[in-house]
PDB file of N, CA and C in Angstrom:
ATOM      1  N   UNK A   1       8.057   1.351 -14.992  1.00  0.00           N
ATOM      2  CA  UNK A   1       7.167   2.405 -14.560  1.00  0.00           C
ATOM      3  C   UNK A   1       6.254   1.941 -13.426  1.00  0.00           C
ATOM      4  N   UNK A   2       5.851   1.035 -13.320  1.00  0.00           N
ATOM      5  CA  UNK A   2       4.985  -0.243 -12.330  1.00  0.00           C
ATOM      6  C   UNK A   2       5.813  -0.134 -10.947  1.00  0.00           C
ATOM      7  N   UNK A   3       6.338  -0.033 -11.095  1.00  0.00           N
ATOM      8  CA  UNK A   3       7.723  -0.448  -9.876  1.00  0.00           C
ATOM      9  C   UNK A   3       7.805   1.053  -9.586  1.00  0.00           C
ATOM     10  N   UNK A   4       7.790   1.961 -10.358  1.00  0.00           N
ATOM     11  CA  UNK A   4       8.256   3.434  -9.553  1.00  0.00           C
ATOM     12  C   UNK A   4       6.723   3.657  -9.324  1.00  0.00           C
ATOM     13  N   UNK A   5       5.856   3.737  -9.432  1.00  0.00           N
ATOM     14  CA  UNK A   5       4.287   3.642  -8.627  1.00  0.00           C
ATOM     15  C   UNK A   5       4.626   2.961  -7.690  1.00  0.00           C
ATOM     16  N   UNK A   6       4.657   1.478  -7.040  1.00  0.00           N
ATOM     17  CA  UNK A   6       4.891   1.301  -5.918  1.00  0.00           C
ATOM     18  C   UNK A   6       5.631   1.948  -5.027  1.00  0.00           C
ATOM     19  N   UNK A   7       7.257   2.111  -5.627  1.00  0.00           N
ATOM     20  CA  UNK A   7       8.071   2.239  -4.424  1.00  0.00           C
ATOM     21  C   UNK A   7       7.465   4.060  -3.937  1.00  0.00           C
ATOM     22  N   UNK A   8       7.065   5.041  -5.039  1.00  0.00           N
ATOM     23  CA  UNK A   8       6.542   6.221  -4.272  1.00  0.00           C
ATOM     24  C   UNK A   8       5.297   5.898  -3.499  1.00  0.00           C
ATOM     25  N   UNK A   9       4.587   4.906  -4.101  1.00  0.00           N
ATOM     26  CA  UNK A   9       2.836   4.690  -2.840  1.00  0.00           C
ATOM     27  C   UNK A   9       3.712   4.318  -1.683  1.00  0.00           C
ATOM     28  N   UNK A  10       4.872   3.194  -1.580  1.00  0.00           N
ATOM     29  CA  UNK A  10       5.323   3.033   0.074  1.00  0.00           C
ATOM     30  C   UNK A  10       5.912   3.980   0.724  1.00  0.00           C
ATOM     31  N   UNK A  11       6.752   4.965   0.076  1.00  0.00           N
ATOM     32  CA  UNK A  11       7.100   5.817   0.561  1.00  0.00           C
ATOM     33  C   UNK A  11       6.635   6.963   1.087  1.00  0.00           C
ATOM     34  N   UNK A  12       5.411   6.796   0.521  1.00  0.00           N
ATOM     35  CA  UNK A  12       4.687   8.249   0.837  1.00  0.00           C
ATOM     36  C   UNK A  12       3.628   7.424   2.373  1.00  0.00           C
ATOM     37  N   UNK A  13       3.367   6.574   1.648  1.00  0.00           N
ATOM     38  CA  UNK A  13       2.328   5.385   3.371  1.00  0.00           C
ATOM     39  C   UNK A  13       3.379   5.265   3.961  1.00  0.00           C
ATOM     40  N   UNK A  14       4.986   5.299   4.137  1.00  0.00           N
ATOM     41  CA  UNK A  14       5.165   5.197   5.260  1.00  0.00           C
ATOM     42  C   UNK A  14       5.931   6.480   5.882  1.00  0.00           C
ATOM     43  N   UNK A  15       5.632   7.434   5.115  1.00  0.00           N
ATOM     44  CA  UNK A  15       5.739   9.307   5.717  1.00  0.00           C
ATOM     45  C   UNK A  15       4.173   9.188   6.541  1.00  0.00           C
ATOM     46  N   UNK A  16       3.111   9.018   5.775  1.00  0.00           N
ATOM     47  CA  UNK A  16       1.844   9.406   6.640  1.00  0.00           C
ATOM     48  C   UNK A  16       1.975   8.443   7.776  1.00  0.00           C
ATOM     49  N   UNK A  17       2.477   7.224   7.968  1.00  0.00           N
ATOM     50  CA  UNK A  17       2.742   6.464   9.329  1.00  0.00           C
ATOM     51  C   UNK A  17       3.394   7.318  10.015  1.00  0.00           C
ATOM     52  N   UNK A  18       4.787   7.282   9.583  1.00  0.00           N
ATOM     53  CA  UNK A  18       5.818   8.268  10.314  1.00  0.00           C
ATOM     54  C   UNK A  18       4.840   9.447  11.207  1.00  0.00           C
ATOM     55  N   UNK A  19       4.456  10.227  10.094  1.00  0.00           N
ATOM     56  CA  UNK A  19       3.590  11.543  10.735  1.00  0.00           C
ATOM     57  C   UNK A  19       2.462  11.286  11.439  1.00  0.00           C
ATOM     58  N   UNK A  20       1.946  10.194  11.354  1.00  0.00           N
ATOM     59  CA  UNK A  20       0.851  10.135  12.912  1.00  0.00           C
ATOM     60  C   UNK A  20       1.542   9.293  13.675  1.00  0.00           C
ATOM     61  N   UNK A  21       2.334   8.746  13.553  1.00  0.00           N
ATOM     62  CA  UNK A  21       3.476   8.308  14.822  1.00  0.00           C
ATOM     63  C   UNK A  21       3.944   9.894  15.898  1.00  0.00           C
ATOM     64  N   UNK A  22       4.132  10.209  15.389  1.00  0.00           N
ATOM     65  CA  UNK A  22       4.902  11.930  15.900  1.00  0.00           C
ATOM     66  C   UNK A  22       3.878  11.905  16.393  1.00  0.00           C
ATOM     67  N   UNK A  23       2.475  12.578  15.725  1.00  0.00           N
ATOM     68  CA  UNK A  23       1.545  13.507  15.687  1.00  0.00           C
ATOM     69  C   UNK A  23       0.795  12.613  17.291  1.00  0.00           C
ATOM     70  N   UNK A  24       1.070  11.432  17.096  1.00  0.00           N
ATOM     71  CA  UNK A  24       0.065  10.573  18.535  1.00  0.00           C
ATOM     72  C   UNK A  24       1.023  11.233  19.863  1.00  0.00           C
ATOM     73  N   UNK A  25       2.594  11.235  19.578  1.00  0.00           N
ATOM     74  CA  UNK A  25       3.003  11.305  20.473  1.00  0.00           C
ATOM     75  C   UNK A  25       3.500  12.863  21.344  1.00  0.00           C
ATOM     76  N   UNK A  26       3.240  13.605  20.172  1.00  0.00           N
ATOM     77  CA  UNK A  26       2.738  15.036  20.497  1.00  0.00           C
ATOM     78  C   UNK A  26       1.936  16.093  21.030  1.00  0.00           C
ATOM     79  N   UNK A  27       0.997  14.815  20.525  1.00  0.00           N
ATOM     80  CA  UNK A  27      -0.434  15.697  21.002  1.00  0.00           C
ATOM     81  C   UNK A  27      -1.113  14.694  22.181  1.00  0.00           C
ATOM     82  N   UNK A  28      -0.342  13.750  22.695  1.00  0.00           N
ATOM     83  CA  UNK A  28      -0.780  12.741  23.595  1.00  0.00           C
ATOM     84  C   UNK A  28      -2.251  12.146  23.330  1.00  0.00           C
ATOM     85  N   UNK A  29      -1.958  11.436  21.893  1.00  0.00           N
ATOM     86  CA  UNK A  29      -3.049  10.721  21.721  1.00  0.00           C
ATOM     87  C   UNK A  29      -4.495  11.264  21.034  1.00  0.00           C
ATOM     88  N   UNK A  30      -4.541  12.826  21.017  1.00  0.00           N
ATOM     89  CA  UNK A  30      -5.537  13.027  20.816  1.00  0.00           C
ATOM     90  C   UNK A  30      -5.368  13.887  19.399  1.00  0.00           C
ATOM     91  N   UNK A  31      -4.541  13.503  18.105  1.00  0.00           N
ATOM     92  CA  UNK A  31      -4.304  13.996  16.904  1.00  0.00           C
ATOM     93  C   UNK A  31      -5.035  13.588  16.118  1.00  0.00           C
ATOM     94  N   UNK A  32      -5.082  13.880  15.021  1.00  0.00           N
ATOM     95  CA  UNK A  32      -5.830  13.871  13.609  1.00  0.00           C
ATOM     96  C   UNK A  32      -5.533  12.377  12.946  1.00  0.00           C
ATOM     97  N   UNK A  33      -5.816  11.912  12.784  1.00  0.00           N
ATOM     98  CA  UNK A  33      -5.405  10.346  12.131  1.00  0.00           C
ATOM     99  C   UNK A  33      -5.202  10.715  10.860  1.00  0.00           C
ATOM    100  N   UNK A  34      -3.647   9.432  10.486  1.00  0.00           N
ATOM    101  CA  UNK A  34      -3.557  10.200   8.756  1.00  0.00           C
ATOM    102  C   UNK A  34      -4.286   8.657   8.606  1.00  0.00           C
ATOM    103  N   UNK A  35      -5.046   8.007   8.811  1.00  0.00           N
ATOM    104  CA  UNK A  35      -5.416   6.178   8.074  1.00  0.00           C
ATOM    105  C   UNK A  35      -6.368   7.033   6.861  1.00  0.00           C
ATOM    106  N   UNK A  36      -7.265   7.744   6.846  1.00  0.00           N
ATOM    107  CA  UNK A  36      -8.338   8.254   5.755  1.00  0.00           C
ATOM    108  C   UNK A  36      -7.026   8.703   4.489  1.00  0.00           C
ATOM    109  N   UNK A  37      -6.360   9.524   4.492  1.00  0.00           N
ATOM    110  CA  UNK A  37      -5.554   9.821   3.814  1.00  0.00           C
ATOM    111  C   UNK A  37      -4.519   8.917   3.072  1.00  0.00           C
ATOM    112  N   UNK A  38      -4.482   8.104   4.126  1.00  0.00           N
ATOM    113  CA  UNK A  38      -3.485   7.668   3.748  1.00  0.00           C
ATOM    114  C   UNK A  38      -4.111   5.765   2.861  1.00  0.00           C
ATOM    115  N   UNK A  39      -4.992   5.753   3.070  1.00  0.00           N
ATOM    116  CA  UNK A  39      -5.801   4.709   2.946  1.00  0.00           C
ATOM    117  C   UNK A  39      -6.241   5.195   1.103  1.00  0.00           C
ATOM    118  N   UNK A  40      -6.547   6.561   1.098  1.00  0.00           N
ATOM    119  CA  UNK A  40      -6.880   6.862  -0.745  1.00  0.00           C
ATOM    120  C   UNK A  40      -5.755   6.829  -1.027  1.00  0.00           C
ATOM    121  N   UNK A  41      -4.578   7.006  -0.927  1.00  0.00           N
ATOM    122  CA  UNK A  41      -3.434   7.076  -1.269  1.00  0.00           C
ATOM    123  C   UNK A  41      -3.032   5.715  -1.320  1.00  0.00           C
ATOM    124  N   UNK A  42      -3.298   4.827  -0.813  1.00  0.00           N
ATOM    125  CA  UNK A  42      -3.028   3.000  -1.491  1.00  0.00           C
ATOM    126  C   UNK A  42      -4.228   2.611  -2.233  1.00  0.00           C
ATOM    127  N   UNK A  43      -5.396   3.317  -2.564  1.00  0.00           N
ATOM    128  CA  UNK A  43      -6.896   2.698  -3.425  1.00  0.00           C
ATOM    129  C   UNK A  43      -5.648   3.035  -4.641  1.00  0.00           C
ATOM    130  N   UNK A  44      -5.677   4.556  -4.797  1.00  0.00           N
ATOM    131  CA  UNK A  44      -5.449   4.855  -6.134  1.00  0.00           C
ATOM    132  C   UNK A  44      -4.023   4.398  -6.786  1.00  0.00           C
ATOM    133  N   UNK A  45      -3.219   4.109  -5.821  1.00  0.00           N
ATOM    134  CA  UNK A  45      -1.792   3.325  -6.097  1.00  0.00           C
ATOM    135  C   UNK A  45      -2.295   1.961  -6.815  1.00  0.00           C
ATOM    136  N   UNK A  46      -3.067   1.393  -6.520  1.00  0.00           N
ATOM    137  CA  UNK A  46      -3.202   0.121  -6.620  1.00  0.00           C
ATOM    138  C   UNK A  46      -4.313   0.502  -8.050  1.00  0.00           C
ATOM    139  N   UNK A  47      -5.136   1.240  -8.045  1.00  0.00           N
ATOM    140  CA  UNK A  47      -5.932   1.290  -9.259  1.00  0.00           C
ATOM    141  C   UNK A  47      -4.713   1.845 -10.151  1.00  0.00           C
ATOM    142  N   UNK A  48      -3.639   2.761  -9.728  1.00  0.00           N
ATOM    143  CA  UNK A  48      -2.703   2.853 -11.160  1.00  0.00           C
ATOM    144  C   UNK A  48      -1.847   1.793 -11.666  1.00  0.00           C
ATOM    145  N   UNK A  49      -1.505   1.353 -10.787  1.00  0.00           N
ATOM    146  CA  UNK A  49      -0.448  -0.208 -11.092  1.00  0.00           C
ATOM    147  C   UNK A  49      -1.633  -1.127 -11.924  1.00  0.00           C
ATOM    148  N   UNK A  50      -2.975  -1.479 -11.683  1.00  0.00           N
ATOM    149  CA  UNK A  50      -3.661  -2.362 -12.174  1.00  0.00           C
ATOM    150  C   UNK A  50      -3.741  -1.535 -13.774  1.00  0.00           C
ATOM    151  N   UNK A  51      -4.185  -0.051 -13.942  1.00  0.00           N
ATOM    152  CA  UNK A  51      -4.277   0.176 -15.003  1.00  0.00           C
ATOM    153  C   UNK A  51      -3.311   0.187 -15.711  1.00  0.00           C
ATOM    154  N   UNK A  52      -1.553   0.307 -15.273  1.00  0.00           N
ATOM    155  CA  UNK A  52      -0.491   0.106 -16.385  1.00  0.00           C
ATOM    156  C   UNK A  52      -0.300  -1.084 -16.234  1.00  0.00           C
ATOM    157  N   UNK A  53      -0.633  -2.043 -15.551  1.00  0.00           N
ATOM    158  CA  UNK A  53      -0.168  -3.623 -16.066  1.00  0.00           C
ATOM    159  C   UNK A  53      -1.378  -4.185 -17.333  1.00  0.00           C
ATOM    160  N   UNK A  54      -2.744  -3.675 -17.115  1.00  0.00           N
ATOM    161  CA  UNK A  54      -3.702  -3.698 -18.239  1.00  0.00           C
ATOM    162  C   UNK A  54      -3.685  -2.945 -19.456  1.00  0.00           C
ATOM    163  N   UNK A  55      -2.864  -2.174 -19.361  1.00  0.00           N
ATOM    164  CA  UNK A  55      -2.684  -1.059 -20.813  1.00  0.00           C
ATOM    165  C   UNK A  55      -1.249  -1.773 -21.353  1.00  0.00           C
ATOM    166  N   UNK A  56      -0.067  -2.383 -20.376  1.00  0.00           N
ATOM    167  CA  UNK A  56       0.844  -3.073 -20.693  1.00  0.00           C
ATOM    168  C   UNK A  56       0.895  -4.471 -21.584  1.00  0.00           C
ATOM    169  N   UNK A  57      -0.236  -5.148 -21.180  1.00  0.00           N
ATOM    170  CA  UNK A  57      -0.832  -6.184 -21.914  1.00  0.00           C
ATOM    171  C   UNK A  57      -1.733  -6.096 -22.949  1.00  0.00           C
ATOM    172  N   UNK A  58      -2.281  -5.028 -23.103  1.00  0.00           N
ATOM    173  CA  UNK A  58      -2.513  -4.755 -24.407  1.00  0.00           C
ATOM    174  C   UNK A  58      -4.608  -5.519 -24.193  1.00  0.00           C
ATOM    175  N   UNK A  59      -4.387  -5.201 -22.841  1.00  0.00           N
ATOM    176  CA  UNK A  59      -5.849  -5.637 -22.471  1.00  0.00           C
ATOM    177  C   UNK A  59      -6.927  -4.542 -22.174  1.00  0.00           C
ATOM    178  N   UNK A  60      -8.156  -4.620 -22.250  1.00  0.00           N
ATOM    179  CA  UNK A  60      -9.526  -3.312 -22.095  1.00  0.00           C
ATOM    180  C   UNK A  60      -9.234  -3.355 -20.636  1.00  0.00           C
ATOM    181  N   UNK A  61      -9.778  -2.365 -20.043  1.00  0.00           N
ATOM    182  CA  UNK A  61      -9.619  -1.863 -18.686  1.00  0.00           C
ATOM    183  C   UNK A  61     -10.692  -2.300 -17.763  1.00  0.00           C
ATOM    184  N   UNK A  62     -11.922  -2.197 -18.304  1.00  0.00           N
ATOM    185  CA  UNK A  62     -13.328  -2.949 -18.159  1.00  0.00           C
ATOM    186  C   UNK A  62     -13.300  -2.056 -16.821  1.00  0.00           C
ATOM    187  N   UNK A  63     -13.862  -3.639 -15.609  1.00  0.00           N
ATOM    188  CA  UNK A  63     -13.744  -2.843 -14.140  1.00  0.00           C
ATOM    189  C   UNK A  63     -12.459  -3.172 -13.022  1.00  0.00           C
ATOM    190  N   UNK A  64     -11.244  -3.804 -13.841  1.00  0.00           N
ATOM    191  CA  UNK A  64     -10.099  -4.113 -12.937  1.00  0.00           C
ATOM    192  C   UNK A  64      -9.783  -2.629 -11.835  1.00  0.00           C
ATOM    193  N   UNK A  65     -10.110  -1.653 -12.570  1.00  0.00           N
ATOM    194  CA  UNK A  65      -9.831  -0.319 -12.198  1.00  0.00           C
ATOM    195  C   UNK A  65     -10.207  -0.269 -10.460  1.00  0.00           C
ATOM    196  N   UNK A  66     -11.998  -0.232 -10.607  1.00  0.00           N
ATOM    197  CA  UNK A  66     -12.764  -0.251  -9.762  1.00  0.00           C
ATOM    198  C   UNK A  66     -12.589  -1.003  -8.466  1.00  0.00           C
ATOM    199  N   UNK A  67     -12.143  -2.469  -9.044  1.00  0.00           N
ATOM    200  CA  UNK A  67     -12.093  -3.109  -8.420  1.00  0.00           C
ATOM    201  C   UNK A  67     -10.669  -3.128  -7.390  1.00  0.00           C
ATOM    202  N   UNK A  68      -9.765  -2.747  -8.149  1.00  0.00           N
ATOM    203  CA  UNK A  68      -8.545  -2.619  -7.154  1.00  0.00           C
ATOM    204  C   UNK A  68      -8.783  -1.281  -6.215  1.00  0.00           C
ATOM    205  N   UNK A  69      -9.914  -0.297  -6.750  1.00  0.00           N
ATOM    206  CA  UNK A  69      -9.958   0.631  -5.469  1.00  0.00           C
ATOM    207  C   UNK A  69     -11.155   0.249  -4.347  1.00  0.00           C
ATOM    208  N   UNK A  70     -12.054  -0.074  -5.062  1.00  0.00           N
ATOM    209  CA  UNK A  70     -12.768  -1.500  -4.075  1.00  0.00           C
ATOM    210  C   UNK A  70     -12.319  -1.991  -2.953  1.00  0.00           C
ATOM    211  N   UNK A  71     -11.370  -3.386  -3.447  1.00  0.00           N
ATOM    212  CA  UNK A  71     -11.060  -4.175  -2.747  1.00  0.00           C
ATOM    213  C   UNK A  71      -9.456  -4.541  -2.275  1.00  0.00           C
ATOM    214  N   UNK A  72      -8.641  -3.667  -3.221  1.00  0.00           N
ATOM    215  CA  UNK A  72      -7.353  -3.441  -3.407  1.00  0.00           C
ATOM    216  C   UNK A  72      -6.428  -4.629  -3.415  1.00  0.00           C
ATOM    217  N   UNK A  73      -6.036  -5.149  -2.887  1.00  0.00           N
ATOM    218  CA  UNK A  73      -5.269  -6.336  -3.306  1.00  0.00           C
ATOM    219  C   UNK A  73      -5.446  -7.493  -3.692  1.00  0.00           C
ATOM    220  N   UNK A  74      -6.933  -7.924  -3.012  1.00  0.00           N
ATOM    221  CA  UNK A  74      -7.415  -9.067  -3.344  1.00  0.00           C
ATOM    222  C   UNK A  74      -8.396  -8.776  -5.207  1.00  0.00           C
ATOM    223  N   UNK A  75      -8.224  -7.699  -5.778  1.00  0.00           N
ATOM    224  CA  UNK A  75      -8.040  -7.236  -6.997  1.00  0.00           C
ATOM    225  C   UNK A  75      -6.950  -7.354  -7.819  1.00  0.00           C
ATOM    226  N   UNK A  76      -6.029  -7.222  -7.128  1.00  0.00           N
ATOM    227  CA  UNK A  76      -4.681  -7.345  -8.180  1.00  0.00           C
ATOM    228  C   UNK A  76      -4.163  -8.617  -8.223  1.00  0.00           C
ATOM    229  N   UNK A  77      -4.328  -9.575  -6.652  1.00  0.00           N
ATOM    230  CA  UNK A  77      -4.050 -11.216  -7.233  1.00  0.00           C
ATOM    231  C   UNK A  77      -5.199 -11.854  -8.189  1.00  0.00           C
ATOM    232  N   UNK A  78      -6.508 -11.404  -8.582  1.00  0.00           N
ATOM    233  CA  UNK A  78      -7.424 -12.049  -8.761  1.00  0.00           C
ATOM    234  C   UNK A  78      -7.130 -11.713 -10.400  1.00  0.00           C
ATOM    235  N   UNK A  79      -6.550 -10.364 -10.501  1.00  0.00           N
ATOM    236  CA  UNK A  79      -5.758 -10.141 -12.185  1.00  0.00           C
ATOM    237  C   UNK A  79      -4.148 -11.017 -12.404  1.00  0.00           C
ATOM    238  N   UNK A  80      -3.850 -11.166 -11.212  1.00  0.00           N
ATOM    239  CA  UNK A  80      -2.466 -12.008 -11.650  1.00  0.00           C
ATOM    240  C   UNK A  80      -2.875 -13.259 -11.751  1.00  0.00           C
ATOM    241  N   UNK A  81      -3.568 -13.819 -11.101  1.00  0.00           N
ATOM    242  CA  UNK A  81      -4.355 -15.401 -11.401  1.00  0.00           C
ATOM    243  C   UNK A  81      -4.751 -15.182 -12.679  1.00  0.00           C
ATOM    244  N   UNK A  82      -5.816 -14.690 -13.212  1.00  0.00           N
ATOM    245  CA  UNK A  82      -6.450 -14.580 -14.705  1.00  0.00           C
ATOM    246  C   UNK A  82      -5.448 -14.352 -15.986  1.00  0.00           C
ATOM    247  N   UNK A  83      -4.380 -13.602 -15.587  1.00  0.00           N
ATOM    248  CA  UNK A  83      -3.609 -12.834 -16.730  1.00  0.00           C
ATOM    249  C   UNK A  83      -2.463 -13.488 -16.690  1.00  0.00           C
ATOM    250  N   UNK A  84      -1.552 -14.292 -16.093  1.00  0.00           N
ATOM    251  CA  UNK A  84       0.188 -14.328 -15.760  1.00  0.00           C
ATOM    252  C   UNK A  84      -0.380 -16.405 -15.659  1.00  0.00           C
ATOM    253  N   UNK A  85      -0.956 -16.444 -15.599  1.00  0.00           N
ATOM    254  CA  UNK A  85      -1.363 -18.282 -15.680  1.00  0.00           C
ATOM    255  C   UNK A  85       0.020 -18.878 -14.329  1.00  0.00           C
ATOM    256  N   UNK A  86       1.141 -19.803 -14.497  1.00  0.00           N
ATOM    257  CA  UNK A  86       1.628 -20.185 -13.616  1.00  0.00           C
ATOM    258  C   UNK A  86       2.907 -19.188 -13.188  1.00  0.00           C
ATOM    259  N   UNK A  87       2.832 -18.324 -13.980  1.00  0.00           N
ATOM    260  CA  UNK A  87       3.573 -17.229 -13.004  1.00  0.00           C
ATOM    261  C   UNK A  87       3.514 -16.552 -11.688  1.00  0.00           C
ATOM    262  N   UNK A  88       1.930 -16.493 -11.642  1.00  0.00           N
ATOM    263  CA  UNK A  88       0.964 -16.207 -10.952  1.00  0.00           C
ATOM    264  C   UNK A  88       1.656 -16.599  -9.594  1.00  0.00           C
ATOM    265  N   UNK A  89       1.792 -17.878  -9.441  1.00  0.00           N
ATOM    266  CA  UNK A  89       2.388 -18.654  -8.441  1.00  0.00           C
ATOM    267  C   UNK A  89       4.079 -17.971  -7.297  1.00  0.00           C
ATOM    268  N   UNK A  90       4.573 -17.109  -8.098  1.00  0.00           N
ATOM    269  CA  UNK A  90       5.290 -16.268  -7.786  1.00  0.00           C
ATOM    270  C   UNK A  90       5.270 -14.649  -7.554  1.00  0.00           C
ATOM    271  N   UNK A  91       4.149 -14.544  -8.418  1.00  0.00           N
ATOM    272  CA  UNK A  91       3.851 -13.247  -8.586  1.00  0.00           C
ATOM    273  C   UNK A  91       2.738 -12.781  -7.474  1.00  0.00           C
ATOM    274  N   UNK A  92       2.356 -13.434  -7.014  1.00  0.00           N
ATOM    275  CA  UNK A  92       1.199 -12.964  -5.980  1.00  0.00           C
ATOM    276  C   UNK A  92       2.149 -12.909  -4.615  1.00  0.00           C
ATOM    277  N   UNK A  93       2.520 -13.882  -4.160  1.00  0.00           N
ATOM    278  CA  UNK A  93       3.639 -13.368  -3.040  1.00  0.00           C
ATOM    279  C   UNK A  93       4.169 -12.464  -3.140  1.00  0.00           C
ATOM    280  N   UNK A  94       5.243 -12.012  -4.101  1.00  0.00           N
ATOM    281  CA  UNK A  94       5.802 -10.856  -4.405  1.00  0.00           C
ATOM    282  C   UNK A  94       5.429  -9.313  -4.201  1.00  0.00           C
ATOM    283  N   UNK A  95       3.364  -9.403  -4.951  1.00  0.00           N
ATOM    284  CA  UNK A  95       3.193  -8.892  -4.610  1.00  0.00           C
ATOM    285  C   UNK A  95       2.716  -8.005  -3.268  1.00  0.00           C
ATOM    286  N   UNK A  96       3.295  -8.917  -2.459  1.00  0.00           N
ATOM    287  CA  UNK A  96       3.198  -8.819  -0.884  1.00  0.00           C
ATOM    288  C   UNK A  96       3.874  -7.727  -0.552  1.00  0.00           C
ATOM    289  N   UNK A  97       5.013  -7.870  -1.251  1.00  0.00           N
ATOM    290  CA  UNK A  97       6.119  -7.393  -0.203  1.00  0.00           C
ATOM    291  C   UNK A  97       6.315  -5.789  -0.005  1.00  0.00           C
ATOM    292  N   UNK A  98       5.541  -4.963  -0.888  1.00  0.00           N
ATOM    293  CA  UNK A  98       5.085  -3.096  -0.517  1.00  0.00           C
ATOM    294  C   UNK A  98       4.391  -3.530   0.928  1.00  0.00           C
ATOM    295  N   UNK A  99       3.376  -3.896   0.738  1.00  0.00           N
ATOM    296  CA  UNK A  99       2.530  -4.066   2.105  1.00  0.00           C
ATOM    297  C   UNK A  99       3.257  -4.792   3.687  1.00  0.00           C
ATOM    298  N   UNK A 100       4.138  -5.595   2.770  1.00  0.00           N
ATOM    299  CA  UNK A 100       5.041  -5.881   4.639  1.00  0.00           C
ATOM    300  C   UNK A 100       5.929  -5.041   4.754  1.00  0.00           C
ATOM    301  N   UNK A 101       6.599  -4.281   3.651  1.00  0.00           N
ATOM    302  CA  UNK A 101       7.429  -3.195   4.222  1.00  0.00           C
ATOM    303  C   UNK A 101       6.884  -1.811   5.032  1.00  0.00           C
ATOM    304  N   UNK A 102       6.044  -1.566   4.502  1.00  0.00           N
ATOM    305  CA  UNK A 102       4.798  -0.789   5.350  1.00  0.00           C
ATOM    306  C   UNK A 102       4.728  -1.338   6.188  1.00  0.00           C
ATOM    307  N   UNK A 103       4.444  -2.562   6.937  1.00  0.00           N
ATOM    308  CA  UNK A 103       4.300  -2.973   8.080  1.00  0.00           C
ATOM    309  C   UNK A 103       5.077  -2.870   8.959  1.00  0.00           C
ATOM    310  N   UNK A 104       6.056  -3.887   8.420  1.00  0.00           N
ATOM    311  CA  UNK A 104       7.440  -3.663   9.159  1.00  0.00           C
ATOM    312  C   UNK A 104       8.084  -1.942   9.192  1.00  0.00           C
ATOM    313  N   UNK A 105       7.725  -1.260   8.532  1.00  0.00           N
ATOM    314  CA  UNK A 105       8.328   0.149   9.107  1.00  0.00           C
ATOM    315  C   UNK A 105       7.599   1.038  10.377  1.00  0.00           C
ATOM    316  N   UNK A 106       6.492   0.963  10.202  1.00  0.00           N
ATOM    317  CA  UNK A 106       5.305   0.713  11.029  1.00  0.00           C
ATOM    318  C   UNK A 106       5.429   0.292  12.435  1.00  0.00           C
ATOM    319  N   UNK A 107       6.021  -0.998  11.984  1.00  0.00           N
ATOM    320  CA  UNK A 107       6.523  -1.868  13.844  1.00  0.00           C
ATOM    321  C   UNK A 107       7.047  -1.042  14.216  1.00  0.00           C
ATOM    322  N   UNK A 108       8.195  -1.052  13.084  1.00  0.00           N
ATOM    323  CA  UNK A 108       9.983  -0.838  13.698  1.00  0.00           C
ATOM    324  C   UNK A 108       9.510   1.158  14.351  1.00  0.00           C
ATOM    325  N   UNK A 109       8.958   1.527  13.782  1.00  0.00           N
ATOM    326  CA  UNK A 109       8.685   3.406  14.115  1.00  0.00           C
ATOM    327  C   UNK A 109       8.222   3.099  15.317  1.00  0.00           C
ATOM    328  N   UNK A 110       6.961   2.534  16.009  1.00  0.00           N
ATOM    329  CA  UNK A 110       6.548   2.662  16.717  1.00  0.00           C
ATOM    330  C   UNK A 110       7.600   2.007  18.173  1.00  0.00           C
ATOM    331  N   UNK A 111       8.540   1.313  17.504  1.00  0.00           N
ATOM    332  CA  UNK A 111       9.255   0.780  18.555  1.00  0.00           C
ATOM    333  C   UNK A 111       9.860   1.625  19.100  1.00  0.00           C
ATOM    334  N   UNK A 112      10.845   1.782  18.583  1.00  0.00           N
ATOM    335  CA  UNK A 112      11.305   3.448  18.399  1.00  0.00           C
ATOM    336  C   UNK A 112      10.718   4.618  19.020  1.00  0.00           C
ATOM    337  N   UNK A 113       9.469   4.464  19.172  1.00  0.00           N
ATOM    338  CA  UNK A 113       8.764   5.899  19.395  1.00  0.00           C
ATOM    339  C   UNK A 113       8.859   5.158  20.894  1.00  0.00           C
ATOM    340  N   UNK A 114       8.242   4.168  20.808  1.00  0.00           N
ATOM    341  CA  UNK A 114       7.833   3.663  22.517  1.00  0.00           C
ATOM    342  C   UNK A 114       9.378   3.696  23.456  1.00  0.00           C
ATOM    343  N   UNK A 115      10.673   3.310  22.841  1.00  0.00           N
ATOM    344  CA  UNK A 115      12.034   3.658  23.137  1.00  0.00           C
ATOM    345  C   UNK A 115      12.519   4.723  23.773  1.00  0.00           C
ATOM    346  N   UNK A 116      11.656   6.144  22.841  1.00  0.00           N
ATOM    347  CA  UNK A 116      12.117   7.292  22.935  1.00  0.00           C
ATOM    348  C   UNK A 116      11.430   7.724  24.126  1.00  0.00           C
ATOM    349  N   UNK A 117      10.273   7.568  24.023  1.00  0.00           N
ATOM    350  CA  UNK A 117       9.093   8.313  25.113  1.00  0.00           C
ATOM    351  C   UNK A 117       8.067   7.460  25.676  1.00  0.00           C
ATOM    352  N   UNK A 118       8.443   6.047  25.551  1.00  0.00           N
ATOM    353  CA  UNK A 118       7.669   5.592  26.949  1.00  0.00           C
ATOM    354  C   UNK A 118       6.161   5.506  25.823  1.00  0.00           C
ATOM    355  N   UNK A 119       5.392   4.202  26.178  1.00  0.00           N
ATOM    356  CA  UNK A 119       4.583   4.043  25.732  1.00  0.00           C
ATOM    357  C   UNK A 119       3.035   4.638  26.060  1.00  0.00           C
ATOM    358  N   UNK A 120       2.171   4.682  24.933  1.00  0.00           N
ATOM    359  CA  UNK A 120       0.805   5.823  25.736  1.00  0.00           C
ATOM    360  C   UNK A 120      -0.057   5.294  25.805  1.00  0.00           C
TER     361      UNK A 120
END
């Protein structure tokens, strides 16, 4: 269930990329930014993954919640350090890899966009 929360938070962050990719190159620069939108849309991804890996362990919720909408990732390694002991060691990289695929789709769109129509 952990895993289908992520893969819809990347998918949906990298539609709102997609759509202000277009939207910059449509309106020549002067569009609506999706980063606000799309920015609550990774707090609360990350506060739901923290709350089913804490309800999964059979642990109180306290302020992990808060804190992953806070500070967001540097929340969820600071629960994989405390909770997963030398797993941890694997598990924090890992949890990298939503956030570089976002990135990397990100690049790769904008390359693409600059391909299609010349950079602005």
């Amino acid at each position: 269930m952990q895993w289908i929360v992520v893969v819809i938070a990347v998918a949906v962050l990298c539609a709102m990329s997609l759509l202000e990719i277009v939207d910059h190159f449509a309106s020549e620069g002067r569009g609506m930014p999706m980063d606000i939108p799309a920015g609550v849309v990774a707090m609360l991804a990350q506060a739901m993954w923290i709350t089913m890996d804490r309800k999964r362990l059979g642990l109180e919720m306290g302020w992990w919640r808060f804190a992953a909408i806070l500070v967001g990732p540097l929340a969820i390694w600071m629960h994989l350090l405390m909770n997963y002991g030398l797993r941890a060691l694997w598990l924090v990289p890992l949890s990298m890899v939503p956030y570089l695929v976002l990135l990397g789709f990100t690049f790769a769109a904008w390359a693409i966009a600059d391909q299609l129509h010349g950079p602005m």
